[in-house]
N, C-alpha and C. Protein backbone atom coordinates (compact mmCIF):
# COMPACT_ATOMS: atom_id res chain seq x y z
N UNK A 1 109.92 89.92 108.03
CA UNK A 1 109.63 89.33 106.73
C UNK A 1 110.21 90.18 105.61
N UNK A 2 110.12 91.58 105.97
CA UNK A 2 110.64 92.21 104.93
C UNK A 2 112.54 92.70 104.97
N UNK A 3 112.41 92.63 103.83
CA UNK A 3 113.66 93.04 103.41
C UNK A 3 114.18 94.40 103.83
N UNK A 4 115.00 94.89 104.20
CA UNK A 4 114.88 96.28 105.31
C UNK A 4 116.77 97.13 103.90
N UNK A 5 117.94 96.38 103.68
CA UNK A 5 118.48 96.55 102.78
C UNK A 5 118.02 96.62 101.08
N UNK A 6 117.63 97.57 100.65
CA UNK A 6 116.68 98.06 99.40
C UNK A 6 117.16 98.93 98.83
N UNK A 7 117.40 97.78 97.46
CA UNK A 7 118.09 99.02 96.34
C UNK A 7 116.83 99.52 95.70
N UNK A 8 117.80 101.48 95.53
CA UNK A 8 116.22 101.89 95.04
C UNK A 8 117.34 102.86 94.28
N UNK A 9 116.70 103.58 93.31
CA UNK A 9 116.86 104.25 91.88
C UNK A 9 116.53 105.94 92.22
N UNK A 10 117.01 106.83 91.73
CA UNK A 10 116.30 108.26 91.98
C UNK A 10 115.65 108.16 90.37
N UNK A 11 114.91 109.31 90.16
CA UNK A 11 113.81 109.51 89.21
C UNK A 11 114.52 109.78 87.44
N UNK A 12 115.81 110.28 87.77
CA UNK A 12 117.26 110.09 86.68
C UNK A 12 117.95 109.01 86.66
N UNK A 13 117.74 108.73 87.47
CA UNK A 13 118.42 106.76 86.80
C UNK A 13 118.55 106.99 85.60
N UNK A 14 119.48 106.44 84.82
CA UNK A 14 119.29 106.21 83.63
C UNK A 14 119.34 104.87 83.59
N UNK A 15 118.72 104.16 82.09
CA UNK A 15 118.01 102.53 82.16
C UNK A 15 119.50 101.68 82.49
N UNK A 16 120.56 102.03 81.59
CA UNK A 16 121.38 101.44 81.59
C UNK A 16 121.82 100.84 83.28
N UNK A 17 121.98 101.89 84.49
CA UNK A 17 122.57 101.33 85.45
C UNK A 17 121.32 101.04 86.39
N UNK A 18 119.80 101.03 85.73
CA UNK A 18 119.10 99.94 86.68
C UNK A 18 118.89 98.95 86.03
N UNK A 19 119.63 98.54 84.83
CA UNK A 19 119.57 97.26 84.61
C UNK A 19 120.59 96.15 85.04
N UNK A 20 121.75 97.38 85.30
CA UNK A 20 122.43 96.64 86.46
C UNK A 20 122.36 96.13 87.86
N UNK A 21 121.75 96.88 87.98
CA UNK A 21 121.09 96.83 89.30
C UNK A 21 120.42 95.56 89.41
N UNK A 22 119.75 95.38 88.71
CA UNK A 22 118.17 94.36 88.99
C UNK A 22 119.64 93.04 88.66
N UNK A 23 120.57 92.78 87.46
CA UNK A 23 121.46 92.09 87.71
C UNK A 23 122.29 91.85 88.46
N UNK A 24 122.60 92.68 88.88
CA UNK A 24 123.75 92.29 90.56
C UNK A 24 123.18 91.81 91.45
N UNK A 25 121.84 92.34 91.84
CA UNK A 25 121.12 92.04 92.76
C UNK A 25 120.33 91.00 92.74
N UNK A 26 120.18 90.38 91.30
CA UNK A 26 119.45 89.19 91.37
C UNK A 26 117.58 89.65 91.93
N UNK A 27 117.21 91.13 91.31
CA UNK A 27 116.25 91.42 91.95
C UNK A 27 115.07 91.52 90.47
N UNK A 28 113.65 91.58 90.71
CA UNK A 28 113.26 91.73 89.28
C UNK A 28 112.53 93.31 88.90
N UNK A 29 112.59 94.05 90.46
CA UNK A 29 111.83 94.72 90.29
C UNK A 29 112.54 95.82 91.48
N UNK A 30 112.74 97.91 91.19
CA UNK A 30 113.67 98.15 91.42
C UNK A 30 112.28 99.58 92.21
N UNK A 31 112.38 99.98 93.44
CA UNK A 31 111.22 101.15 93.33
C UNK A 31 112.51 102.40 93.24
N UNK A 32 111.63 103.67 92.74
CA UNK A 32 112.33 104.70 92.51
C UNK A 32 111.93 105.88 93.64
N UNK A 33 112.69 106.31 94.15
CA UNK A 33 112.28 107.48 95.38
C UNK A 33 112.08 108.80 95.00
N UNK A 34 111.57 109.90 95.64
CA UNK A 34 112.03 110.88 94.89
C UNK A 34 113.31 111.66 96.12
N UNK A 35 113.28 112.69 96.54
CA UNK A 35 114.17 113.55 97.13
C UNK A 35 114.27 113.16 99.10
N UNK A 36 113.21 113.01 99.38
CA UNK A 36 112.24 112.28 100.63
C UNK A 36 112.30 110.85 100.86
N UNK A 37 112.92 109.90 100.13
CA UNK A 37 113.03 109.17 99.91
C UNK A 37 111.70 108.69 99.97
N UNK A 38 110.80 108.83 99.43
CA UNK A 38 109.43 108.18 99.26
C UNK A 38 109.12 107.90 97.55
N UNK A 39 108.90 106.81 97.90
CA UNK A 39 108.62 105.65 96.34
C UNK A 39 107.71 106.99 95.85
N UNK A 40 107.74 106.73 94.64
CA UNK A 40 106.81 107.51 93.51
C UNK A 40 106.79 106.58 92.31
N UNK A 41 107.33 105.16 92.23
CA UNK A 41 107.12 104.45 91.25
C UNK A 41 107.89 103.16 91.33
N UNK A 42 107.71 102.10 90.49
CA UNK A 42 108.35 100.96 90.11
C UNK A 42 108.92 100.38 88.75
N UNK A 43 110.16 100.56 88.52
CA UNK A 43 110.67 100.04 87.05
C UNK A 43 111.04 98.66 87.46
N UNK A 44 109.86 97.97 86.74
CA UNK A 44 110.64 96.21 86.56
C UNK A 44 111.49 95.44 85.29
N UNK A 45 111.59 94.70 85.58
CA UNK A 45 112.07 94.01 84.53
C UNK A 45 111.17 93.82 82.92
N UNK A 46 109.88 93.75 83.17
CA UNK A 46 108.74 94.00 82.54
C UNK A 46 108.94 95.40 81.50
N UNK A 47 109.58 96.50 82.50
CA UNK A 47 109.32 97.82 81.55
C UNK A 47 110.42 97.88 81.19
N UNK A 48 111.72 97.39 81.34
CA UNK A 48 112.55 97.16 80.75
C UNK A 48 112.33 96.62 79.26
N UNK A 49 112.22 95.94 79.31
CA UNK A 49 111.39 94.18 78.22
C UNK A 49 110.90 95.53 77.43
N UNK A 50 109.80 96.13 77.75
CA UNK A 50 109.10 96.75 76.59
C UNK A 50 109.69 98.40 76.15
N UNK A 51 110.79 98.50 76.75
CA UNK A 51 112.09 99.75 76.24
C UNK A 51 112.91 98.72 75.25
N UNK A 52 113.37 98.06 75.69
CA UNK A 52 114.10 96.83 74.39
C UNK A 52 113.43 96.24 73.31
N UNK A 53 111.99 96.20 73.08
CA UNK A 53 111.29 95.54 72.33
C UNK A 53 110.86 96.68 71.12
N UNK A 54 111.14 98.74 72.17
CA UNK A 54 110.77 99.12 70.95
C UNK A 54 109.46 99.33 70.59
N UNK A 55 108.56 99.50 71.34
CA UNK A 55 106.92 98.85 71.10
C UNK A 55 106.56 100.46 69.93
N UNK A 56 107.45 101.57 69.43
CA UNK A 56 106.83 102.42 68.80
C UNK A 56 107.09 102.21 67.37
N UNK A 57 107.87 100.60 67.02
CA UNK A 57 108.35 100.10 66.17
C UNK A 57 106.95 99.95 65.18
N UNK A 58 106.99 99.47 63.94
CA UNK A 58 105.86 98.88 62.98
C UNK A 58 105.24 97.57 63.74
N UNK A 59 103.96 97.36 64.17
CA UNK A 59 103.31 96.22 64.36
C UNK A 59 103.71 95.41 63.33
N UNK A 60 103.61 93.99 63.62
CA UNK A 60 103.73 92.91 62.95
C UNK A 60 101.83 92.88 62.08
N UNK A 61 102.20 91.88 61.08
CA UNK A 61 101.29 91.59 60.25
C UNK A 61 100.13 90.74 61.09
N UNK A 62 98.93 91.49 61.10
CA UNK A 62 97.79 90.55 61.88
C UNK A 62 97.70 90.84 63.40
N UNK A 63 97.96 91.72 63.49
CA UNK A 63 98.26 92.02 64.72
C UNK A 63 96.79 93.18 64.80
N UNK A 64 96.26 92.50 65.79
CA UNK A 64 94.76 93.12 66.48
C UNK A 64 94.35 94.31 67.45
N UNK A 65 93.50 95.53 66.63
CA UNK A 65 93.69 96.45 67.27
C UNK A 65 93.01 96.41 68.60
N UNK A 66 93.69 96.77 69.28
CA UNK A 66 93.63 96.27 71.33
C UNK A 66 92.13 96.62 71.34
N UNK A 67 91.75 95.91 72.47
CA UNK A 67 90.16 96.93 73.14
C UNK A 67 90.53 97.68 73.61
N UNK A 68 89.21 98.56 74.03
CA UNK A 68 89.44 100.28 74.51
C UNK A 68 90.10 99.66 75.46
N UNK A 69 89.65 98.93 76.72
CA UNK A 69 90.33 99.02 78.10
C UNK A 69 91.45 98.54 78.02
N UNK A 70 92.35 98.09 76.87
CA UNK A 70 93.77 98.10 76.37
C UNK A 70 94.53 98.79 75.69
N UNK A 71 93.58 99.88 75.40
CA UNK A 71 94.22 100.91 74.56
C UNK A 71 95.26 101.64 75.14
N UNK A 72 94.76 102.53 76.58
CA UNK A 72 95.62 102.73 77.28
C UNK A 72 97.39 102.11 77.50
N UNK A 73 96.83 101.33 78.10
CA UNK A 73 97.81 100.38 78.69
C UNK A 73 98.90 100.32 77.44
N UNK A 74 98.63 99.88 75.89
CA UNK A 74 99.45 100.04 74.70
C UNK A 74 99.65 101.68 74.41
N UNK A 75 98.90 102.42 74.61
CA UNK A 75 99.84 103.63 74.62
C UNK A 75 100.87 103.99 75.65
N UNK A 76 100.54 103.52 77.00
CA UNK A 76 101.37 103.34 78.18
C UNK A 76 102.66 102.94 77.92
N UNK A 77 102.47 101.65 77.00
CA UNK A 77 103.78 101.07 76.45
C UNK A 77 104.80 101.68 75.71
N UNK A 78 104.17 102.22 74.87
CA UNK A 78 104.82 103.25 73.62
C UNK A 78 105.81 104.16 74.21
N UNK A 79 105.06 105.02 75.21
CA UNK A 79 105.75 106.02 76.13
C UNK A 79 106.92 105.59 76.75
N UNK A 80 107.00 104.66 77.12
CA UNK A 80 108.21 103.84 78.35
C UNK A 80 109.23 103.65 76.90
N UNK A 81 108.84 103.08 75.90
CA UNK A 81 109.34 102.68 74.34
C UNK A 81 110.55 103.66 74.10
N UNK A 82 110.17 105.35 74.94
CA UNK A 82 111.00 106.15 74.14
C UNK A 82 111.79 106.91 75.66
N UNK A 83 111.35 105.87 76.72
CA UNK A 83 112.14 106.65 77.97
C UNK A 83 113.87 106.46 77.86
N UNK A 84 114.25 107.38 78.54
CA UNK A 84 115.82 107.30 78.73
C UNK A 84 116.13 107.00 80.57
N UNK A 85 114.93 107.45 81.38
CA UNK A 85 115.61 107.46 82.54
C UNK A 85 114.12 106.30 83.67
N UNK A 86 114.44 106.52 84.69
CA UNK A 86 113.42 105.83 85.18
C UNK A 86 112.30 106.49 85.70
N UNK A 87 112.22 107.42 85.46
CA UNK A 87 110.59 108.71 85.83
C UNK A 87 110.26 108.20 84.22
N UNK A 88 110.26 108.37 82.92
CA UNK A 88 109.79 107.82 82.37
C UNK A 88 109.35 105.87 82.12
N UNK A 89 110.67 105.97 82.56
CA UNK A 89 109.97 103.91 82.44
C UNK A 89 109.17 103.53 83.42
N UNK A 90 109.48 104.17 84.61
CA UNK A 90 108.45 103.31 86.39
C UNK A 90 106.94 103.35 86.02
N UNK A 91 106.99 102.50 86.55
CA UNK A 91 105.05 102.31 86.47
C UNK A 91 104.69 103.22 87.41
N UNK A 92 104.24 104.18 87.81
CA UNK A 92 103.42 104.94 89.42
C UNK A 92 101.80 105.37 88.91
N UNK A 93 101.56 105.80 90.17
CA UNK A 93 102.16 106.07 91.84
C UNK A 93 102.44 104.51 91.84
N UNK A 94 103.56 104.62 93.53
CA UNK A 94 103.79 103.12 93.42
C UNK A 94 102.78 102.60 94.58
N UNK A 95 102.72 101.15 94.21
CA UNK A 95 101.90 100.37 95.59
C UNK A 95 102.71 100.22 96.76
N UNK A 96 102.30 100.80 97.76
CA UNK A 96 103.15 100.69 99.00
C UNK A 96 102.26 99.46 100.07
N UNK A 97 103.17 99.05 101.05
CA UNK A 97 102.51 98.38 102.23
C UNK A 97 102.75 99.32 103.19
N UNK A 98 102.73 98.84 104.41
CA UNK A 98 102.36 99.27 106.19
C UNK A 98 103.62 98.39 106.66
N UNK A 99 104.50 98.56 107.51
CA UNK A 99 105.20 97.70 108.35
C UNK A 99 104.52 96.62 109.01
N UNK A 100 103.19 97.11 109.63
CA UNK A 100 102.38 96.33 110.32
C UNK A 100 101.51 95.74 109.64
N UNK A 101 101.01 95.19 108.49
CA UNK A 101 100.79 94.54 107.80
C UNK A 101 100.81 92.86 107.90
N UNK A 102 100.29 92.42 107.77
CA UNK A 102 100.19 90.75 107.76
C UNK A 102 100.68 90.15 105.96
N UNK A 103 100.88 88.92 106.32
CA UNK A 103 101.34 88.16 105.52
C UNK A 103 100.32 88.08 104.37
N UNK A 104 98.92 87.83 105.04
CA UNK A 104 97.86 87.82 104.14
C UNK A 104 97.91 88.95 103.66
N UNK A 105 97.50 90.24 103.95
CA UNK A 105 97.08 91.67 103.71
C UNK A 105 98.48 91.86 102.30
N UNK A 106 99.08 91.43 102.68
CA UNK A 106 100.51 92.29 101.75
C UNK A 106 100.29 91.01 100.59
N UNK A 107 100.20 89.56 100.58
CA UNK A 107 100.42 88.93 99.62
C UNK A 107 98.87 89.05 98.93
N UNK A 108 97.98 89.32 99.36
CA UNK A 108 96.62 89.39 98.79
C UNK A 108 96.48 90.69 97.70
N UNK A 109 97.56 92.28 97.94
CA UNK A 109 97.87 92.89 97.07
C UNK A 109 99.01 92.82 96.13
N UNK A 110 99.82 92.01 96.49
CA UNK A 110 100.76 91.32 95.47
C UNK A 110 100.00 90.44 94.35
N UNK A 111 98.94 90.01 94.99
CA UNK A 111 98.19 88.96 93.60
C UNK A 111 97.58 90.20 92.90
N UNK A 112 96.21 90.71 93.60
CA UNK A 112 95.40 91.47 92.32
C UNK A 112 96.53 92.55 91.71
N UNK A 113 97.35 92.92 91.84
CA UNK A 113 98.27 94.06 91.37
C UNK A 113 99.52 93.35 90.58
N UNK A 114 99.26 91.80 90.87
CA UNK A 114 100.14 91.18 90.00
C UNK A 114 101.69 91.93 90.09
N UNK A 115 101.94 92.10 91.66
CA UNK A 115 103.07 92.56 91.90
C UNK A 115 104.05 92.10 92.33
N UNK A 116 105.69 91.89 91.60
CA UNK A 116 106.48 90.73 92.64
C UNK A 116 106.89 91.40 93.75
N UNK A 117 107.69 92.91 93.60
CA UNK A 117 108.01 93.27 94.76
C UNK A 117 107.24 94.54 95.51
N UNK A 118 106.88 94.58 96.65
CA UNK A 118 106.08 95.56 97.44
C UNK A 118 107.33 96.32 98.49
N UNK A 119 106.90 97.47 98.12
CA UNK A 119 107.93 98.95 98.62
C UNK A 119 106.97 98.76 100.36
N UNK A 120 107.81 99.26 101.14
CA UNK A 120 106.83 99.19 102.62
C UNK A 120 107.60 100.60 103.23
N UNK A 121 106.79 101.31 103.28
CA UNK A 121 107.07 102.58 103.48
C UNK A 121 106.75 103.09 105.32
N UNK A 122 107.23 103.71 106.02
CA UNK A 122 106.48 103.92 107.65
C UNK A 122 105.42 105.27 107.10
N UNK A 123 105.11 105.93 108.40
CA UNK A 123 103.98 106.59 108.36
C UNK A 123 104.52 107.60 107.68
N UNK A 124 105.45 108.50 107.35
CA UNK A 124 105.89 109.69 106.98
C UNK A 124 105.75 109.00 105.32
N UNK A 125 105.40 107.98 104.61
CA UNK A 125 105.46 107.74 103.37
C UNK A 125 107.28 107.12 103.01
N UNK A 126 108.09 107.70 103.79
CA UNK A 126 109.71 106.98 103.56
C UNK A 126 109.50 105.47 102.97
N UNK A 127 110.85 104.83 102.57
CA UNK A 127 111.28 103.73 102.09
C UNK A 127 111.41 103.34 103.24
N UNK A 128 111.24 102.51 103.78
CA UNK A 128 112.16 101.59 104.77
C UNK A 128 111.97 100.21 104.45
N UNK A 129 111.85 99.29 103.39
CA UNK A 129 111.89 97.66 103.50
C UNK A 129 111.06 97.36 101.82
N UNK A 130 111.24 96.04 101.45
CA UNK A 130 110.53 95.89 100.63
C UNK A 130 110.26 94.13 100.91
N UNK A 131 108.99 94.19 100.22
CA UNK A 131 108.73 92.66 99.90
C UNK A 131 108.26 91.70 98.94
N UNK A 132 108.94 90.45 98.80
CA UNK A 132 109.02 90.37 97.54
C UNK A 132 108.43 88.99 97.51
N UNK A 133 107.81 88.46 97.27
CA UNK A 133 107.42 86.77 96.53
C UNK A 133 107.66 86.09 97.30
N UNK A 134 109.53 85.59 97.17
CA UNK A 134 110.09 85.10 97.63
C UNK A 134 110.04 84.97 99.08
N UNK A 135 110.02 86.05 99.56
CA UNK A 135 109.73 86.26 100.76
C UNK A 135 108.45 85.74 101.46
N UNK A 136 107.55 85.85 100.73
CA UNK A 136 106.23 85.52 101.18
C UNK A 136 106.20 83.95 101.15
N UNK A 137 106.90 83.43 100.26
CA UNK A 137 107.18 81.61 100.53
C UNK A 137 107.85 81.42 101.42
N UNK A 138 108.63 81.78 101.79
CA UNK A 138 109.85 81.55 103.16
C UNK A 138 108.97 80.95 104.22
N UNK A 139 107.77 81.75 104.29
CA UNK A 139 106.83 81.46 105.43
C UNK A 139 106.55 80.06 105.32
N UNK A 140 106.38 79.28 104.29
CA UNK A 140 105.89 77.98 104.33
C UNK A 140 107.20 77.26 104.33
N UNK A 141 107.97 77.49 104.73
CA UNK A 141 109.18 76.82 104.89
C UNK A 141 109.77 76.53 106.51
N UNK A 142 109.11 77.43 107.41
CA UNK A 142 108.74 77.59 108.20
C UNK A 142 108.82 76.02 108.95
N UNK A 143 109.29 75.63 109.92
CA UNK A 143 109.64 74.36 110.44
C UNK A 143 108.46 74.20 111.19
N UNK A 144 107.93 72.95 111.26
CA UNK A 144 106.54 72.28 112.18
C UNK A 144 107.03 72.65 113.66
N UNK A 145 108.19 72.10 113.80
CA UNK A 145 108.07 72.57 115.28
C UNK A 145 108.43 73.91 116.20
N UNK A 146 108.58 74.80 115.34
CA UNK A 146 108.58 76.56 115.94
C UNK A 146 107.02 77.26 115.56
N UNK A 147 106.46 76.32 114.70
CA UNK A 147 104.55 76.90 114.40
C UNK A 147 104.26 76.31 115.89
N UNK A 148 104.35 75.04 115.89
CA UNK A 148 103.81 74.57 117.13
C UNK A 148 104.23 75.35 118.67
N UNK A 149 105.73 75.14 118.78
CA UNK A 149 106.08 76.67 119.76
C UNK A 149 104.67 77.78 119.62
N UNK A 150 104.89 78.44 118.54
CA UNK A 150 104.45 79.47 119.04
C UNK A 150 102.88 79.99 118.78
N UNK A 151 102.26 78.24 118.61
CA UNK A 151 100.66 78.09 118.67
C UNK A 151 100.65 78.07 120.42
N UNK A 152 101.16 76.90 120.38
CA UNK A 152 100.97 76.47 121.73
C UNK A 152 101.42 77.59 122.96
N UNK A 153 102.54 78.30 122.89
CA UNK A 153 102.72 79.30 123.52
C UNK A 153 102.68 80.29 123.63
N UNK A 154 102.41 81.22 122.42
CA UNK A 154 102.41 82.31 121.76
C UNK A 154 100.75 82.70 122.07
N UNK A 155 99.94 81.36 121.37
CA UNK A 155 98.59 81.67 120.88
C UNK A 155 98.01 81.35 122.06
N UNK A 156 98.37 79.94 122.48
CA UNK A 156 96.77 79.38 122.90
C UNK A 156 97.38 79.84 125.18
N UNK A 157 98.87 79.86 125.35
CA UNK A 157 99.27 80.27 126.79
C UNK A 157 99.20 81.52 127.26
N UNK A 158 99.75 82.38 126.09
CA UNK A 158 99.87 84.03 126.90
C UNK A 158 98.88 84.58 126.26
N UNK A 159 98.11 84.60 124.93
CA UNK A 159 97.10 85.42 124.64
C UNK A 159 95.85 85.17 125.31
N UNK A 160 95.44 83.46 125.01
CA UNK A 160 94.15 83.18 125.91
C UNK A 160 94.52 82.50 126.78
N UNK A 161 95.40 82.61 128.13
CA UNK A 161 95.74 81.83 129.16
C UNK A 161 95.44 80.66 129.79
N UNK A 162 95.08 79.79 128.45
CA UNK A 162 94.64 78.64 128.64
C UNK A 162 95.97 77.59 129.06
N UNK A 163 95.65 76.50 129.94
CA UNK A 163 97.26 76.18 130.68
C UNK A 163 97.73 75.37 129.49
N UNK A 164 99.21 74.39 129.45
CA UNK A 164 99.64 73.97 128.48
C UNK A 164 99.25 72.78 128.15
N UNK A 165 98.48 72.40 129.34
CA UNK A 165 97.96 70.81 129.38
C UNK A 165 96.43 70.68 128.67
N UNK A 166 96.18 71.52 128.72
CA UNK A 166 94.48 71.69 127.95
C UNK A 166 94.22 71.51 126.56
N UNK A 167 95.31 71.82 125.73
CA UNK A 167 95.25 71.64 124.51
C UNK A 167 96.32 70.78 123.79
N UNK A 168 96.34 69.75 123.43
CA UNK A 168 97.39 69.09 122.57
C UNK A 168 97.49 69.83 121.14
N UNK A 169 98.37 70.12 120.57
CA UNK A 169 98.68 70.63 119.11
C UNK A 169 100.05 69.95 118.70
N UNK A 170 99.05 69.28 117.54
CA UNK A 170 99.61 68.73 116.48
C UNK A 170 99.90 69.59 114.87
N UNK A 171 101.38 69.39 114.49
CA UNK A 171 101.79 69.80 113.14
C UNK A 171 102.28 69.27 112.48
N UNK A 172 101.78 69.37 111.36
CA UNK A 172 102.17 68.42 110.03
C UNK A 172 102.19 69.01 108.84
N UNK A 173 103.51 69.53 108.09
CA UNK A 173 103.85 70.39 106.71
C UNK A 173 102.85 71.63 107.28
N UNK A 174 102.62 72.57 108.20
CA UNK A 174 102.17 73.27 108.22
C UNK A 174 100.52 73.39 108.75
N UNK A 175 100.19 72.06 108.99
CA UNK A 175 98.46 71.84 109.19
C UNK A 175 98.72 71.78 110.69
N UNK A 176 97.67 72.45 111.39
CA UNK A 176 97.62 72.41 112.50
C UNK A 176 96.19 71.61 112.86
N UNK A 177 96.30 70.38 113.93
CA UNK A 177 95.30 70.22 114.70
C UNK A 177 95.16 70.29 116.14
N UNK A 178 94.36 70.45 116.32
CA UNK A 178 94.06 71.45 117.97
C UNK A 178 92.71 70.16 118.61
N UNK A 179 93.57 69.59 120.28
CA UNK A 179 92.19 68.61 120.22
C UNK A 179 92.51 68.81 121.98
N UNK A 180 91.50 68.85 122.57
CA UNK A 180 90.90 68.90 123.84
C UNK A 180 90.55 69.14 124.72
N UNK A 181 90.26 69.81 125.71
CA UNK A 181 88.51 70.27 126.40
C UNK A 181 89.20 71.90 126.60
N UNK A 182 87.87 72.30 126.29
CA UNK A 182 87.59 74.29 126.96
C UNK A 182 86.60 74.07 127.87
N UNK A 183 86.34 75.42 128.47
CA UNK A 183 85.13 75.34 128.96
C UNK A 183 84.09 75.84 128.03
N UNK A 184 84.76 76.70 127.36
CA UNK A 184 83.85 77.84 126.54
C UNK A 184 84.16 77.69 125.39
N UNK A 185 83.06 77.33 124.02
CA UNK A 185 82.72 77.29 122.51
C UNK A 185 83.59 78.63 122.35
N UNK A 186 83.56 79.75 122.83
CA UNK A 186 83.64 81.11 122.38
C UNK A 186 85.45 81.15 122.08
N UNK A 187 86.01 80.52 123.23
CA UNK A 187 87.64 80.35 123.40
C UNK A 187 88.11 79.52 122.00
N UNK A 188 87.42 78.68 121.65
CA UNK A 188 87.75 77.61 120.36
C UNK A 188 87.63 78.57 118.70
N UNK A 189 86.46 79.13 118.91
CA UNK A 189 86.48 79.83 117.82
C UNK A 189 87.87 81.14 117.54
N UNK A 190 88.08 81.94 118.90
CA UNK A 190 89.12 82.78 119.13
C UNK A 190 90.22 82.15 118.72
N UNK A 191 90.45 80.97 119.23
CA UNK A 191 92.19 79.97 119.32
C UNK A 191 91.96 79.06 117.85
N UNK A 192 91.47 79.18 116.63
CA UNK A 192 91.40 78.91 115.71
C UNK A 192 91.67 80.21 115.07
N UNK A 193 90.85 80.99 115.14
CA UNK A 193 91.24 82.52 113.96
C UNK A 193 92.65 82.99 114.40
N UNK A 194 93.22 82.94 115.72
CA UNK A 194 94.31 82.88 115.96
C UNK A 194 95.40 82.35 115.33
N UNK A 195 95.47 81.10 115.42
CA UNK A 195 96.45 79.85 114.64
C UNK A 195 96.14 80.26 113.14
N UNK A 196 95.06 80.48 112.53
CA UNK A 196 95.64 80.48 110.95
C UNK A 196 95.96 81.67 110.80
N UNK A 197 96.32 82.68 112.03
CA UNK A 197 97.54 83.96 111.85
C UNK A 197 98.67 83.83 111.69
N UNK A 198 99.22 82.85 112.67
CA UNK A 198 100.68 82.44 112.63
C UNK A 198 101.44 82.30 111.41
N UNK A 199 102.41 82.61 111.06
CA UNK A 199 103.20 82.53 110.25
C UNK A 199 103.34 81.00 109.82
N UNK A 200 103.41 80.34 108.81
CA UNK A 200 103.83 79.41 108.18
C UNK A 200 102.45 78.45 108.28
N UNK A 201 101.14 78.59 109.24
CA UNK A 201 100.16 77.71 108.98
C UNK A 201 99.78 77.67 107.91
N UNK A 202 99.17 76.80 107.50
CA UNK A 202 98.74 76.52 106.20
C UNK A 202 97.10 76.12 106.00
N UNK A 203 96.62 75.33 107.46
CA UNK A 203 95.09 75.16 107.77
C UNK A 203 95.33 74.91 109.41
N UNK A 204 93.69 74.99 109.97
CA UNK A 204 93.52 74.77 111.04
C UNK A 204 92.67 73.47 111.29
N UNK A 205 93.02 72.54 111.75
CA UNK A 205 91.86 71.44 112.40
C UNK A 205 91.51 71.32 113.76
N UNK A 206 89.93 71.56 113.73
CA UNK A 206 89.40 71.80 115.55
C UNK A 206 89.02 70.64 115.74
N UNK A 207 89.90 70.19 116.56
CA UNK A 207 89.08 68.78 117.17
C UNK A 207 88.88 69.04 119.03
N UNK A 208 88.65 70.33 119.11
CA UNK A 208 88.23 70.13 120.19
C UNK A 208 86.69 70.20 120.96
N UNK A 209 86.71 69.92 122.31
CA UNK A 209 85.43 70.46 122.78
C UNK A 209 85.46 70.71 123.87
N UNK A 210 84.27 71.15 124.24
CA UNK A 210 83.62 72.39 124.95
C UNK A 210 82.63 72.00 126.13
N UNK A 211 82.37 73.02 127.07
CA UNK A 211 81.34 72.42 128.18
C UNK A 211 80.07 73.71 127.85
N UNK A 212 80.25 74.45 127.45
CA UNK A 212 79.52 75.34 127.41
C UNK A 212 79.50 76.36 125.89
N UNK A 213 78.30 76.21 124.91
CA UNK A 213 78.03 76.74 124.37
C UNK A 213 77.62 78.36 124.26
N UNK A 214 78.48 79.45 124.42
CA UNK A 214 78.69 80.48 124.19
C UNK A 214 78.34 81.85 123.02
N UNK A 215 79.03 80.95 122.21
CA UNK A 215 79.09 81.45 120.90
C UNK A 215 78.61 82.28 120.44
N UNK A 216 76.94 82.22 120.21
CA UNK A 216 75.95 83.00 120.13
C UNK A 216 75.88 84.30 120.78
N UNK A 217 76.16 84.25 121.52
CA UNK A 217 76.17 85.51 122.58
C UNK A 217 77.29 86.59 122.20
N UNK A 218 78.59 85.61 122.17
CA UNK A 218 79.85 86.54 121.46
C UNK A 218 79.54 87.17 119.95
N UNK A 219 78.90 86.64 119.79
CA UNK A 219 78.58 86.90 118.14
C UNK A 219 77.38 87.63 117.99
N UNK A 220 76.88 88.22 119.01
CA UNK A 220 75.52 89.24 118.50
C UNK A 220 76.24 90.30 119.00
């Protein structure tokens, strides 16, 4: 999923050639390494915007003095206002991911952090990949019949060795429905949390059933 070719900036960048950057590349958001190649920050297009805008300029007329928990953040601005290189403009520390990471886990800190692109670093803290938005939609683009492949074979044959005839699975724009006999409640609940792992699902529908109520037991 991730991008593994990643342009990245040292801490002297100067603004001028990562604004090339983010233009050649068609990218919006650039992480900066230090010597280790490990992220220590992110200059976007955003902190660009507010180096061009000048923010240590005269406020405009009517213009409202921030709340405290914005105060910061507008002095934050000011500072980047008078950077020359990208250790002053990057936002840090930067947000990193895990290689091993899920689709959910990585796009669920892209929302609250309101982040487009995520640096994915291995265990030593290094650069190795980034991910970006874009990327995270790809998944729903994802063709009905390779989800179904690899429900039906992936999920429901080699993980819970249920045979291929036991379960019909149906896909449609990404909806999965799942319909007919287990022995065990406990297997249905498993082969559902399963399927809305898969890459490109979008929901799960259980239409199946069961000879034996389990459940309870798995669940204490």
């Amino acid at each position: 999923m991730m991008t593994t070719d990643v342009v990245r900036v040292q801490r002297g960048t100067f603004l001028k050639e990562i604004a090339q950057l983010l233009a050649e590349h068609h990218i919006s958001a650039v992480p900066v390494v230090d010597d280790d190649e490990r992220p220590v920050g992110v200059v976007s297009e955003a902190d660009l915007l507010r180096k061009l805008l000048g923010l240590t300029a005269v406020l405009p007329d009517g213009y409202e003095q921030p709340r405290v928990t914005e105060q910061r953040r507008v002095r934050d601005d000011m500072r980047k206002a008078d950077a020359t290189t990208a250790e002053g403009l990057m936002t840090g520390p930067a947000v990193v991911a895990r290689p091993g990471w899920t689709i959910v886990e990585a796009g669920w800190v892209m929302e609250v952090g309101r982040i487009k692109r995520l640096p994915v670093v291995d265990d030593d803290g290094r650069l190795v990949g980034v991910i970006s938005r874009s990327d995270l939609l790809q998944i729903f683009l994802r063709r009905d019949r390779a989800i179904r492949e690899e429900v039906l074979e992936g999920v429901l044959t080699r993980t819970l060795g249920l045979p291929p005839s036991a379960i019909t699975v149906d896909v449609a724009d990404g909806h999965v429905t799942l319909s007919g006999f287990v022995e065990r409640r406990s297997v249905i609940l498993i082969a559902v949390r399963l399927c809305r792992d898969v890459d490109g699902v979008v929901d799960v529908l259980d239409r199946l059933e069961y000879g034996i109520d389990d459940a309870q037991d798995t669940q204490q």
